[in-house]
C-alpha atoms as a PDB file:
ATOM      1  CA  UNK A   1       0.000   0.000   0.000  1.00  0.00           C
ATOM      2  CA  UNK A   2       2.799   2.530   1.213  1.00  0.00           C
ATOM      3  CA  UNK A   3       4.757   1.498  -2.120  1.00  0.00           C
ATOM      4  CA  UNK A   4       1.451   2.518  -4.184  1.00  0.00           C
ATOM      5  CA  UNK A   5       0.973   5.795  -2.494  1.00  0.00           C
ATOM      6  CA  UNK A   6       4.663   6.270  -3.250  1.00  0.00           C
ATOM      7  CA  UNK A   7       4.071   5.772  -6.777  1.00  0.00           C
ATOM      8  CA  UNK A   8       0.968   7.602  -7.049  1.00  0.00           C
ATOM      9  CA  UNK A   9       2.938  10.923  -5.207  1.00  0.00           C
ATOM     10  CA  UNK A  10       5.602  10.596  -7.371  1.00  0.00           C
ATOM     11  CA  UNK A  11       3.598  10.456 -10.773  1.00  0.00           C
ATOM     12  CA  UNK A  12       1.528  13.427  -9.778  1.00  0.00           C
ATOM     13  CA  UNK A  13       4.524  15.392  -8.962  1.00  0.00           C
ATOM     14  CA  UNK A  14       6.175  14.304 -12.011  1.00  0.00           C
ATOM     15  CA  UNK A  15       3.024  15.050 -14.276  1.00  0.00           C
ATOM     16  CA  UNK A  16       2.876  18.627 -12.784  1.00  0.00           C
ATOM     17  CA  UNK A  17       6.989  19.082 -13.636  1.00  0.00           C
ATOM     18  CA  UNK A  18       7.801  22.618 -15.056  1.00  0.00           C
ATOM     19  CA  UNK A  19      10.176  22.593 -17.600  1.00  0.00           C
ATOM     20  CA  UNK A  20      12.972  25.003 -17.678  1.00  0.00           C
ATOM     21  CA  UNK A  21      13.793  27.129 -21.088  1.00  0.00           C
ATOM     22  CA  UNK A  22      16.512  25.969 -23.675  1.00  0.00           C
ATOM     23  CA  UNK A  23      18.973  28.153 -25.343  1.00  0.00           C
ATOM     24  CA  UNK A  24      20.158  26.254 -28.567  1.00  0.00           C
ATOM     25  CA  UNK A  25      22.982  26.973 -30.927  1.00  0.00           C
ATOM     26  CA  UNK A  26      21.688  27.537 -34.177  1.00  0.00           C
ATOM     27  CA  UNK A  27      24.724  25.544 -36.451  1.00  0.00           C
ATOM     28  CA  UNK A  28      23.277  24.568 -39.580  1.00  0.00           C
ATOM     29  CA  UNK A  29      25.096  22.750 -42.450  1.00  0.00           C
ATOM     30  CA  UNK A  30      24.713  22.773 -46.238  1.00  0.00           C
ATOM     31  CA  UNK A  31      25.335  18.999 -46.989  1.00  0.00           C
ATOM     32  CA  UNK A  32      26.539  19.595 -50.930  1.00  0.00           C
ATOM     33  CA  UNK A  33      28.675  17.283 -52.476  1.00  0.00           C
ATOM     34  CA  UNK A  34      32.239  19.657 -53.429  1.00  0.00           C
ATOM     35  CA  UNK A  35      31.696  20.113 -56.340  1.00  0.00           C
ATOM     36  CA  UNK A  36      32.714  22.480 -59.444  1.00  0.00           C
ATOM     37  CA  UNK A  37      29.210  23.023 -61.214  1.00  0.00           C
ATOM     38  CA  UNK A  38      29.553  26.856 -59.915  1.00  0.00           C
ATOM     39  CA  UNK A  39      32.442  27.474 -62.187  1.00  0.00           C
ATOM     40  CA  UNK A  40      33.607  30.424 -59.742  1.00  0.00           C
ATOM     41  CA  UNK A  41      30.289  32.866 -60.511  1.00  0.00           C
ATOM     42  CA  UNK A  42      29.992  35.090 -57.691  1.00  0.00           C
ATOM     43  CA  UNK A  43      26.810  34.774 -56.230  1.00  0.00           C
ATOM     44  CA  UNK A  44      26.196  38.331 -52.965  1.00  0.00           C
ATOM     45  CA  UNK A  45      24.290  35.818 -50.312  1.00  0.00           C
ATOM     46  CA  UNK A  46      22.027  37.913 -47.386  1.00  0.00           C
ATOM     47  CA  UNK A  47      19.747  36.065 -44.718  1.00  0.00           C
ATOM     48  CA  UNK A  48      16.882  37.095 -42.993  1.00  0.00           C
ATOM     49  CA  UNK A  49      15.351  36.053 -40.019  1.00  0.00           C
ATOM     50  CA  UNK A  50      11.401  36.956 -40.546  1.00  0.00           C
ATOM     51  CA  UNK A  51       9.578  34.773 -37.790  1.00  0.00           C
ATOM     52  CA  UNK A  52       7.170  36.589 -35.694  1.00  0.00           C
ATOM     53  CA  UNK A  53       9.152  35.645 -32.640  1.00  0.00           C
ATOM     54  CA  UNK A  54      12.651  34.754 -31.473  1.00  0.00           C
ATOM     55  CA  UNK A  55      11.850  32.305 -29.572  1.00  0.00           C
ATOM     56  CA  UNK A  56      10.886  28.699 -31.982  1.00  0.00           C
ATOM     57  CA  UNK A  57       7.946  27.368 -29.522  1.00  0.00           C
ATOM     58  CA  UNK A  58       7.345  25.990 -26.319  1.00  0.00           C
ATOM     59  CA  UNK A  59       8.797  22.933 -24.621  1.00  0.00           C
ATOM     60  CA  UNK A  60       5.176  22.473 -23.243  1.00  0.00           C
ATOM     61  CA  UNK A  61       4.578  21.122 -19.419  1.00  0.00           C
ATOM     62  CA  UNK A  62       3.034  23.379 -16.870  1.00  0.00           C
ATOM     63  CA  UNK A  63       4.450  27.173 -17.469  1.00  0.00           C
ATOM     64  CA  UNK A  64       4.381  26.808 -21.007  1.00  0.00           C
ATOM     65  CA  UNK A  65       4.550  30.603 -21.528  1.00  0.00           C
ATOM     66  CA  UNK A  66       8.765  30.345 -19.989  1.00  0.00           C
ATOM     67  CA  UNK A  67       9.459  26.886 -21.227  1.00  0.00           C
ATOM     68  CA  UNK A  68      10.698  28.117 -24.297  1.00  0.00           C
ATOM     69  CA  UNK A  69      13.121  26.969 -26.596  1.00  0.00           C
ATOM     70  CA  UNK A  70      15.304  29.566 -27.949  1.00  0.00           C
ATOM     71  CA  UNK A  71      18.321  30.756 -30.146  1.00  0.00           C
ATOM     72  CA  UNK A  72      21.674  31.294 -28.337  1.00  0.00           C
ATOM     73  CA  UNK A  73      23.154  32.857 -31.076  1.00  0.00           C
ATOM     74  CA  UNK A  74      22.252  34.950 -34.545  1.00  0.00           C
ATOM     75  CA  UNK A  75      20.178  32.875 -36.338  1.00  0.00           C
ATOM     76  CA  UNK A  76      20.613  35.655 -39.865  1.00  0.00           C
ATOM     77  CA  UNK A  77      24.197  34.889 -39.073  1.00  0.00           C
ATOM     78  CA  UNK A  78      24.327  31.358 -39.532  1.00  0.00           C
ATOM     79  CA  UNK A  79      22.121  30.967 -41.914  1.00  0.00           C
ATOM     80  CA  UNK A  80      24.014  33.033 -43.740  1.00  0.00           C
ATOM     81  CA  UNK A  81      27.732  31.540 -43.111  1.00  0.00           C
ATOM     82  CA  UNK A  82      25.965  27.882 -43.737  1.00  0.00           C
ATOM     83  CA  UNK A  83      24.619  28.730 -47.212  1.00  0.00           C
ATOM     84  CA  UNK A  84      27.954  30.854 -48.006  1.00  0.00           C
ATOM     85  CA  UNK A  85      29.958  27.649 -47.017  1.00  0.00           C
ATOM     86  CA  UNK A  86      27.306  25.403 -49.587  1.00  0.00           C
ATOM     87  CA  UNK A  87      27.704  27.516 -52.288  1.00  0.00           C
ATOM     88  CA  UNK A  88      31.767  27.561 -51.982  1.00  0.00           C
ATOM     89  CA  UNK A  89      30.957  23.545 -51.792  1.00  0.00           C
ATOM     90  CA  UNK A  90      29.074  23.962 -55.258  1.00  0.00           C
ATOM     91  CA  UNK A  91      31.762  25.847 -57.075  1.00  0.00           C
ATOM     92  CA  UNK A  92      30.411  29.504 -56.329  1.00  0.00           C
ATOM     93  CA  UNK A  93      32.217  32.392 -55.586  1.00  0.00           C
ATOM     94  CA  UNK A  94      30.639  33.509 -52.277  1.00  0.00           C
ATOM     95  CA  UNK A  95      33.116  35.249 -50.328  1.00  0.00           C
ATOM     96  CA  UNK A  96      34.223  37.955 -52.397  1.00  0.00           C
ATOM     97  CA  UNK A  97      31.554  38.536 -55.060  1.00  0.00           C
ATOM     98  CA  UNK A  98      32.129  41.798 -55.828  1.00  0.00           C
ATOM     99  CA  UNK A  99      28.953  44.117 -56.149  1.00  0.00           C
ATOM    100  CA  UNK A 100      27.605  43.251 -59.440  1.00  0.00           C
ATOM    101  CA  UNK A 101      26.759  39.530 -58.223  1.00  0.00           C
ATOM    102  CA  UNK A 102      23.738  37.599 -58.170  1.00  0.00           C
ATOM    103  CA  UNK A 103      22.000  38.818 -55.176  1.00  0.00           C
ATOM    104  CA  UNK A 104      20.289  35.507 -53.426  1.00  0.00           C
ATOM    105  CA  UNK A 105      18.186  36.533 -50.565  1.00  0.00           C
ATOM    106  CA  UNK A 106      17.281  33.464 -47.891  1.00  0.00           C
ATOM    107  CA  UNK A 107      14.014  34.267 -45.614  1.00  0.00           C
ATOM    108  CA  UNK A 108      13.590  32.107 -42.528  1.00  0.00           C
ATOM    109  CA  UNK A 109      10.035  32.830 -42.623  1.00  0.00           C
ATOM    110  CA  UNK A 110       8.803  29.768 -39.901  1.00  0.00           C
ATOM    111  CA  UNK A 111      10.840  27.295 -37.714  1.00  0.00           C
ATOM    112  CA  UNK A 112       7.732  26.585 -35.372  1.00  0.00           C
ATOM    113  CA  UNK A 113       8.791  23.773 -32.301  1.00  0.00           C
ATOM    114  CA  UNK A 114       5.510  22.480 -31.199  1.00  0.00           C
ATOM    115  CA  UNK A 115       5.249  19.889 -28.533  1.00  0.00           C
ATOM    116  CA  UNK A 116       2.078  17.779 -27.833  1.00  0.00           C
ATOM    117  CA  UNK A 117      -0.340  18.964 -25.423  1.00  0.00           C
ATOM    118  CA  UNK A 118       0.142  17.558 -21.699  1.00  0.00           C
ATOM    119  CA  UNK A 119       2.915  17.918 -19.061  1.00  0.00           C
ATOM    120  CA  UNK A 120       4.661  15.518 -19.859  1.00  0.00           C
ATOM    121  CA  UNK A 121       6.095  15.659 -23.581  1.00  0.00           C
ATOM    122  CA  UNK A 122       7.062  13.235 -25.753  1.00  0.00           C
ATOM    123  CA  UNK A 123       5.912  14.300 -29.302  1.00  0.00           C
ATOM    124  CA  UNK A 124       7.223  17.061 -30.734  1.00  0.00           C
ATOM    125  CA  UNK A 125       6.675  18.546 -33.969  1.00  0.00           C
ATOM    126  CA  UNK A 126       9.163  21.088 -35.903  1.00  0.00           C
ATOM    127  CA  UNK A 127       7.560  22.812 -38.998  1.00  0.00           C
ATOM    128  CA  UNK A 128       9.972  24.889 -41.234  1.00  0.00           C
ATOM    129  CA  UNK A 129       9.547  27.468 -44.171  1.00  0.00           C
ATOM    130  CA  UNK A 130      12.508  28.926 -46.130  1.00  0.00           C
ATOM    131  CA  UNK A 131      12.576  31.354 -48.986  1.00  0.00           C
ATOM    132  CA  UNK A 132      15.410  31.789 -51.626  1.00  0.00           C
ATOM    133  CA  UNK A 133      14.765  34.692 -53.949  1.00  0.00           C
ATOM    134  CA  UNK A 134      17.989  35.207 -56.010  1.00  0.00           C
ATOM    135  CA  UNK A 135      17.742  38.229 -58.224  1.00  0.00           C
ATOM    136  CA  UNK A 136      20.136  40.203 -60.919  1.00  0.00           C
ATOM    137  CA  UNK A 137      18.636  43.798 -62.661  1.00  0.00           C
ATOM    138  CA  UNK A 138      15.055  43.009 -64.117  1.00  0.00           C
ATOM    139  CA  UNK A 139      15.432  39.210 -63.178  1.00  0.00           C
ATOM    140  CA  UNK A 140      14.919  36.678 -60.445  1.00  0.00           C
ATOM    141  CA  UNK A 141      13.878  33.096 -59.551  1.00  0.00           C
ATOM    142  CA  UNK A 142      12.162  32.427 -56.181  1.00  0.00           C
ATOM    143  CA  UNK A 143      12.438  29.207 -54.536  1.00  0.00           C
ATOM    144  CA  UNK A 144      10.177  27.834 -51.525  1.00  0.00           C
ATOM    145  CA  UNK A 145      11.433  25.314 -49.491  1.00  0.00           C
ATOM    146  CA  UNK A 146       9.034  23.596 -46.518  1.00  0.00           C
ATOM    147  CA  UNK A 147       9.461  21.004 -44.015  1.00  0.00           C
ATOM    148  CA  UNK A 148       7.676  19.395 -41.297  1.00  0.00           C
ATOM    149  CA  UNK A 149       9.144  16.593 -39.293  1.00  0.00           C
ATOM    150  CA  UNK A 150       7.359  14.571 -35.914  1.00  0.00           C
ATOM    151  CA  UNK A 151       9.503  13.376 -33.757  1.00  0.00           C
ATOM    152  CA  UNK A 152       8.486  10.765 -31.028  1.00  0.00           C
ATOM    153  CA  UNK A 153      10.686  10.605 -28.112  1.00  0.00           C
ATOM    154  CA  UNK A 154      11.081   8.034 -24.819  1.00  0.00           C
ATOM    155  CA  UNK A 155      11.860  11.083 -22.927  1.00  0.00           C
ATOM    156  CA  UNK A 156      10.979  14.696 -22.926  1.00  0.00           C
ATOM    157  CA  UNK A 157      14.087  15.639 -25.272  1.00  0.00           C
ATOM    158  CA  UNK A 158      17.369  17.586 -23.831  1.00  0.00           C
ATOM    159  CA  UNK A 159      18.646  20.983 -24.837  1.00  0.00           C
ATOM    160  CA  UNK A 160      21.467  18.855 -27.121  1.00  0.00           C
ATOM    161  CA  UNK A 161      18.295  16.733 -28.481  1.00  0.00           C
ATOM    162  CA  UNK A 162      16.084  19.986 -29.382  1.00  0.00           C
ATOM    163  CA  UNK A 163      19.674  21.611 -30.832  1.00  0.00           C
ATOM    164  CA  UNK A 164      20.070  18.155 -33.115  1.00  0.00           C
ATOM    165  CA  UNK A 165      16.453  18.763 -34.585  1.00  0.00           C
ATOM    166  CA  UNK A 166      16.462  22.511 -35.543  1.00  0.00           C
ATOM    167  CA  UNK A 167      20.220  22.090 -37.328  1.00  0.00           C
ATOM    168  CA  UNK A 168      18.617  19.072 -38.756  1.00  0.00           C
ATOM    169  CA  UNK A 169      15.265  20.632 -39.945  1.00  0.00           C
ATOM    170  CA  UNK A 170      16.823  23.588 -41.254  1.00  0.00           C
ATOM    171  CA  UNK A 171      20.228  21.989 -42.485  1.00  0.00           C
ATOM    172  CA  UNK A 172      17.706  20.133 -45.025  1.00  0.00           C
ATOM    173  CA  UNK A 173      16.112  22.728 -46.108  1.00  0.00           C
ATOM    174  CA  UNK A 174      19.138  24.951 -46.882  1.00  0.00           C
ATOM    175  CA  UNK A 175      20.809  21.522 -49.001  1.00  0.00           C
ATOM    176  CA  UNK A 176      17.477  21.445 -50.894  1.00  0.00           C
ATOM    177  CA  UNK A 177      17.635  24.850 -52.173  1.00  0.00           C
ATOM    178  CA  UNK A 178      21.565  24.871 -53.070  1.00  0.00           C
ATOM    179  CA  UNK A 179      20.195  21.435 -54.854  1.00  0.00           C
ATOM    180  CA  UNK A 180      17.506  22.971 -56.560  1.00  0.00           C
ATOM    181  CA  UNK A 181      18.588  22.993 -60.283  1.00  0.00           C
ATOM    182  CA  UNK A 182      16.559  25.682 -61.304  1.00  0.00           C
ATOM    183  CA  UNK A 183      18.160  27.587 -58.144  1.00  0.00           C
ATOM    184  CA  UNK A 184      21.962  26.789 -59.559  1.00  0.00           C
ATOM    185  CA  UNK A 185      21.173  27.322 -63.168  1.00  0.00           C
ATOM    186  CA  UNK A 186      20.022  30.761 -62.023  1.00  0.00           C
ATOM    187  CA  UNK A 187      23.119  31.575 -59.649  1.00  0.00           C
ATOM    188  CA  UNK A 188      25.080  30.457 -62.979  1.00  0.00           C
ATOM    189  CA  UNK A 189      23.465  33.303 -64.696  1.00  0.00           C
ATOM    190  CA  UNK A 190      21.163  31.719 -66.709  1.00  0.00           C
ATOM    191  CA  UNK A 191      17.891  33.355 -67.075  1.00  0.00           C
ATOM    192  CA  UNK A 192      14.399  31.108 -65.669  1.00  0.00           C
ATOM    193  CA  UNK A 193      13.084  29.161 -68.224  1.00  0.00           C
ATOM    194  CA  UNK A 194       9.427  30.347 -69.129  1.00  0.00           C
END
């Protein structure tokens, strides 16, 4: 009976947990094969970081409103250095351009984090919208790139776990759009067919 009660107190107190906020380091990776299909055209790269909110969601539980998971660093920063690095992969001269290059803009525009309802959360869900829009004088291609992965955990996951599924989530979408052929014929400085 007294080992019961025990277990009853201790699920109660564990199904009321808060959870504390999570800083994360935004690191993601352009995972391009080196290649030379650039052929050294300079290509101006700019990120911007248009969610509504810094923060990417909630890690749920009781206090939901200061569970948050959050950016540690400059997430226009390293979206920026990651797609600079992919392009370099590809062939493209993104370091030094010069300022008649192909401008490519790259819009975060949603990298949502949203955990199942309930205190004690093992389901989360990370939803992801990114916008390349690279442009010359009187000329541009716009690519949209979405993504939305479920992830079902044993535990409620760790700052290191949440960290692994941003990079991941927005690691693929950056690859995609460096892979997109239309997006590299463009950044050759070919004109969009039709």
């Amino acid at each position: 009976m007294l080992r019961a009660t025990l277990l009853l107190t201790l699920s109660a107190a564990f199904a009321g947990c808060a959870l504390s906020p999570q800083s994360i380091d935004v690191q993601p990776v352009a995972n391009v094969q080196t290649t030379n299909i650039g052929q050294n055209q300079p290509v101006q790269v700019f990120a911007v970081d248009s969610r509504d909110q810094q923060a990417f969601g909630t890690r749920g539980g009781v206090y939901k409103e200061t569970s948050l998971v959050q950016p540690a660093n400059d997430v226009k920063a390293a979206v920026e250095e990651a797609v600079r690095q992919g392009l370099q992969k590809l062939g493209f001269n993104a370091f030094n351009p010069g300022a008649d290059a192909t401008r490519l803009e790259v819009r975060l525009e949603q990298l949502d984090y949203v955990p199942e309802k309930g205190s004690v959360v093992n389901t989360v869900t990370l939803s992801l919208n990114l916008v390349g829009e690279a442009s010359r004088p009187d000329v541009s291609y716009t690519g949209t790139y979405k993504s939305s992965v479920k992830h079902d955990l044993p535990i409620t996951p760790s700052a290191n776990r949440n960290q692994a599924m941003v990079n991941e989530i927005l690691s693929g979408a950056i690859t995609r759009m460096l892979e997109d052929p239309k997006m590299q014929n463009f950044l050759l400085g070919n004109d969009p067919a039709g």
